[in-house]
Protein backbone atom coordinates (compact mmCIF):
# COMPACT_ATOMS: atom_id res chain seq x y z
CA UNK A 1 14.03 60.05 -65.33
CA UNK A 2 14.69 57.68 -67.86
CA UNK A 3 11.66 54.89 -68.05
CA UNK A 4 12.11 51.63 -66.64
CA UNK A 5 15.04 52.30 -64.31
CA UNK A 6 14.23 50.19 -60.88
CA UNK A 7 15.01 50.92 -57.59
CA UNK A 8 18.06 48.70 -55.97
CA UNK A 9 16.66 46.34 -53.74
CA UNK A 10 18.62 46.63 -50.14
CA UNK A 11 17.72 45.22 -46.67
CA UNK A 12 19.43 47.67 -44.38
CA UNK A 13 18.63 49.05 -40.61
CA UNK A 14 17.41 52.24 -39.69
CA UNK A 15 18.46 54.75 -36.89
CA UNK A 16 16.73 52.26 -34.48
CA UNK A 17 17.96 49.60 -35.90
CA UNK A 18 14.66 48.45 -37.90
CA UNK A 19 15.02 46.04 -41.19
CA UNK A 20 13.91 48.41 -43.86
CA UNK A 21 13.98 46.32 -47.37
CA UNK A 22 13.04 48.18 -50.79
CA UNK A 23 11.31 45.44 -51.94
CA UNK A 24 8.76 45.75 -48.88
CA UNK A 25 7.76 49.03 -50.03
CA UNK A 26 6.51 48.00 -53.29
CA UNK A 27 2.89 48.87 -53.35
CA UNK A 28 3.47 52.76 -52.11
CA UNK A 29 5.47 55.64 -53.73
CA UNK A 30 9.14 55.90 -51.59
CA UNK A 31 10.76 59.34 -51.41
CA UNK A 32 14.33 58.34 -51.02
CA UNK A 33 17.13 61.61 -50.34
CA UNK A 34 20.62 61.18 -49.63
CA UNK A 35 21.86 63.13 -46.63
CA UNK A 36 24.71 63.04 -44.20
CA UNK A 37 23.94 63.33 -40.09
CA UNK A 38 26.39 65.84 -39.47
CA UNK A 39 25.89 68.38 -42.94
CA UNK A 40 24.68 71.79 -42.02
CA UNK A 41 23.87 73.07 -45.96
CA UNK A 42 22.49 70.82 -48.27
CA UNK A 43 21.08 67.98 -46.06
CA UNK A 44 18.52 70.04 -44.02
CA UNK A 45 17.33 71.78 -46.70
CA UNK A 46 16.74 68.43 -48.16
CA UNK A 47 14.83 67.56 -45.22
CA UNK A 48 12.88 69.98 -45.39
CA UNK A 49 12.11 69.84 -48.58
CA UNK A 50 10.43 66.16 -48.08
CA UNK A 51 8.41 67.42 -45.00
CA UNK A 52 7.14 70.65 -46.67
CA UNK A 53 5.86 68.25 -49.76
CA UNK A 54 4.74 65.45 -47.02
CA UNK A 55 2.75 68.35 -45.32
CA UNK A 56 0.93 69.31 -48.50
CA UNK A 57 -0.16 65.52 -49.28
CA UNK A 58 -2.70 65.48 -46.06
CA UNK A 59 -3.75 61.78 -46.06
CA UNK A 60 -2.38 60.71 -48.55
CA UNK A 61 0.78 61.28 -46.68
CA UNK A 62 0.24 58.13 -45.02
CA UNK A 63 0.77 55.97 -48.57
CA UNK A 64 4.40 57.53 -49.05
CA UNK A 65 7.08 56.46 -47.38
CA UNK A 66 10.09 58.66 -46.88
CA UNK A 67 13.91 57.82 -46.68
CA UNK A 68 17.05 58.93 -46.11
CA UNK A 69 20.20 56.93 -47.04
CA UNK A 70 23.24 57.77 -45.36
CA UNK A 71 26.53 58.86 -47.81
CA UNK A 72 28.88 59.11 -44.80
CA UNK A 73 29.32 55.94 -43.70
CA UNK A 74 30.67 55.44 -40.64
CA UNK A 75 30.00 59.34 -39.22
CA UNK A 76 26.51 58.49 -40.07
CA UNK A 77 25.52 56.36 -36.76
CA UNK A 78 22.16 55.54 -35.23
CA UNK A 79 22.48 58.32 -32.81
CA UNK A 80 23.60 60.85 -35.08
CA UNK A 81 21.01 60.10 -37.33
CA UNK A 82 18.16 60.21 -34.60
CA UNK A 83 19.80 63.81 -33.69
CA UNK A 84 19.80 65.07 -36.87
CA UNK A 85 15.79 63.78 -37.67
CA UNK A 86 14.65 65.40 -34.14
CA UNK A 87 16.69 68.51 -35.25
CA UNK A 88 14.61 68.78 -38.64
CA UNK A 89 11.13 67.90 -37.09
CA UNK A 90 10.70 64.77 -38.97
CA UNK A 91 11.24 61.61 -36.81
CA UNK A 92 8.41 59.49 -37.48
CA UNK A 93 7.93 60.24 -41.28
CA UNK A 94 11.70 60.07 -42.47
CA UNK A 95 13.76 56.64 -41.72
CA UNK A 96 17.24 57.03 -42.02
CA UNK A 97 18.79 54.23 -43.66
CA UNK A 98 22.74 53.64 -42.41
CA UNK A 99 25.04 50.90 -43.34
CA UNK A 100 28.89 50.43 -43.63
CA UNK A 101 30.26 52.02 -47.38
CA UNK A 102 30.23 47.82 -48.50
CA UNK A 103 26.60 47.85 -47.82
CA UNK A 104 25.61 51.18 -49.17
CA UNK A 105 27.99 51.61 -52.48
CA UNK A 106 25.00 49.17 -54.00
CA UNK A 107 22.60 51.80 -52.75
CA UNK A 108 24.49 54.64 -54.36
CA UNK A 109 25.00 53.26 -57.53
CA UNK A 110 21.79 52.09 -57.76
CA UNK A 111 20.53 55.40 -57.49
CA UNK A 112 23.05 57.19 -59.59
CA UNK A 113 24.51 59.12 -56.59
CA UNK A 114 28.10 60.26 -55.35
CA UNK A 115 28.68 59.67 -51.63
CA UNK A 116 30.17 62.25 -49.23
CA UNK A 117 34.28 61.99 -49.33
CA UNK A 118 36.65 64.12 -48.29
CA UNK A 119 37.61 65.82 -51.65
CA UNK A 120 33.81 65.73 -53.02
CA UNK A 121 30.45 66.98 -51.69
CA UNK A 122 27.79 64.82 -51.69
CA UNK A 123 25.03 64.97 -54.67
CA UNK A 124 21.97 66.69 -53.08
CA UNK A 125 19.63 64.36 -55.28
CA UNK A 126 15.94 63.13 -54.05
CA UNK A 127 14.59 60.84 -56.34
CA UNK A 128 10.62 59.71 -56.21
CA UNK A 129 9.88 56.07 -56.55
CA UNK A 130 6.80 54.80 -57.86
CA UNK A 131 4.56 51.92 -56.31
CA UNK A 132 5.97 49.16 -58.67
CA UNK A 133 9.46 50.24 -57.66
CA UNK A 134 10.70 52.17 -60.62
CA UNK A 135 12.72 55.25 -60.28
CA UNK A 136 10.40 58.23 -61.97
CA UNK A 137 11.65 61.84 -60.49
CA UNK A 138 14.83 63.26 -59.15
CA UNK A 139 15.00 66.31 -57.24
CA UNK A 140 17.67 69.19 -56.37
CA UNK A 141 17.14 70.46 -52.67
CA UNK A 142 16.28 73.63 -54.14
CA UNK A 143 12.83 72.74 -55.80
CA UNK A 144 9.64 73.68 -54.81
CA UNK A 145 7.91 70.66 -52.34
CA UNK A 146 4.57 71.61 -54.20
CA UNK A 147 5.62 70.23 -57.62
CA UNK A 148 7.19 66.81 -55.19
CA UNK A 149 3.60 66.54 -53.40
CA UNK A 150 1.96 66.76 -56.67
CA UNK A 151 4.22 64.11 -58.33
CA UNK A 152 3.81 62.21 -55.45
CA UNK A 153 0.14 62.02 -55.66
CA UNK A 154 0.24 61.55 -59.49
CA UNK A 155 2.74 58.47 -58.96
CA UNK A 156 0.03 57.30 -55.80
CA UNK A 157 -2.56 57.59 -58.37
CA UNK A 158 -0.80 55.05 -60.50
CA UNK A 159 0.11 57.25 -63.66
């Protein structure tokens, strides 16, 4: 990604209704994808994706924290979004950050990303964040989660 393009700062809940702020995180790498609860294509994939590369990080796992922001506000509710992590095996290591469009359209543009409409698919984007808060890597849902883990520990590693 281009250098020196930050991370929006947000202060949104979670699917149980948890205060995650981007500005907390600083200090660890943040995997952030954007996935809707009820997709059955791209999103899972997606999910997958991030758990397959979490998998491969072993303890280092533990310094990377994983989101996903909602872009179908206001399908995407808390227990939708609880569904869909316990459907993909990953409650516990991806938060799923939901908001009304107001609150998220900051989020989205932030992160160079097209919400779900009506007319439009969603972009299937993951993008890495490093530990000072810069974006550094985007991802298609169709990479390989061995070349995330290994950015991931490059970016823990502070390079």
């Amino acid at each position: 990604m281009p250098p020196g393009v930050p991370a929006p700062d947000f202060s949104l809940a979670d699917e149980r209704g948890n205060t995650i702020r981007m500005r907390a995180l600083r200090g660890r790498a943040v995997v952030v994808a954007f996935l809707y609860t009820t997709c059955r294509d791209s999103c899972p994939i997606e999910a997958q994706l991030v758990r397959r590369a979490l998998e491969r990080l072993g303890d280092d796992a533990e310094r990377v924290v994983a989101l996903a922001v909602a872009v179908d506000p206001p399908r995407d509710t808390p227990a939708r979004a609880r569904r869909f992590l316990l459907d993909q095996k990953v409650v516990g290591r991806i938060r799923f950050v939901l908001g009304t469009r107001d609150q998220l359209e900051p989020v989205w543009r932030g992160f160079a990303v097209a919400p779900q409409t009506a007319e439009s698919e969603h972009q299937a984007r993951i993008t890495l964040v490093d530990p000072r808060g810069m974006q550094r890597v985007g991802y298609n849902a169709t990479d390989d989660p061995e070349d995330m883990a290994r950015d991931l520990k490059v970016l823990l590693r502070g390079t």
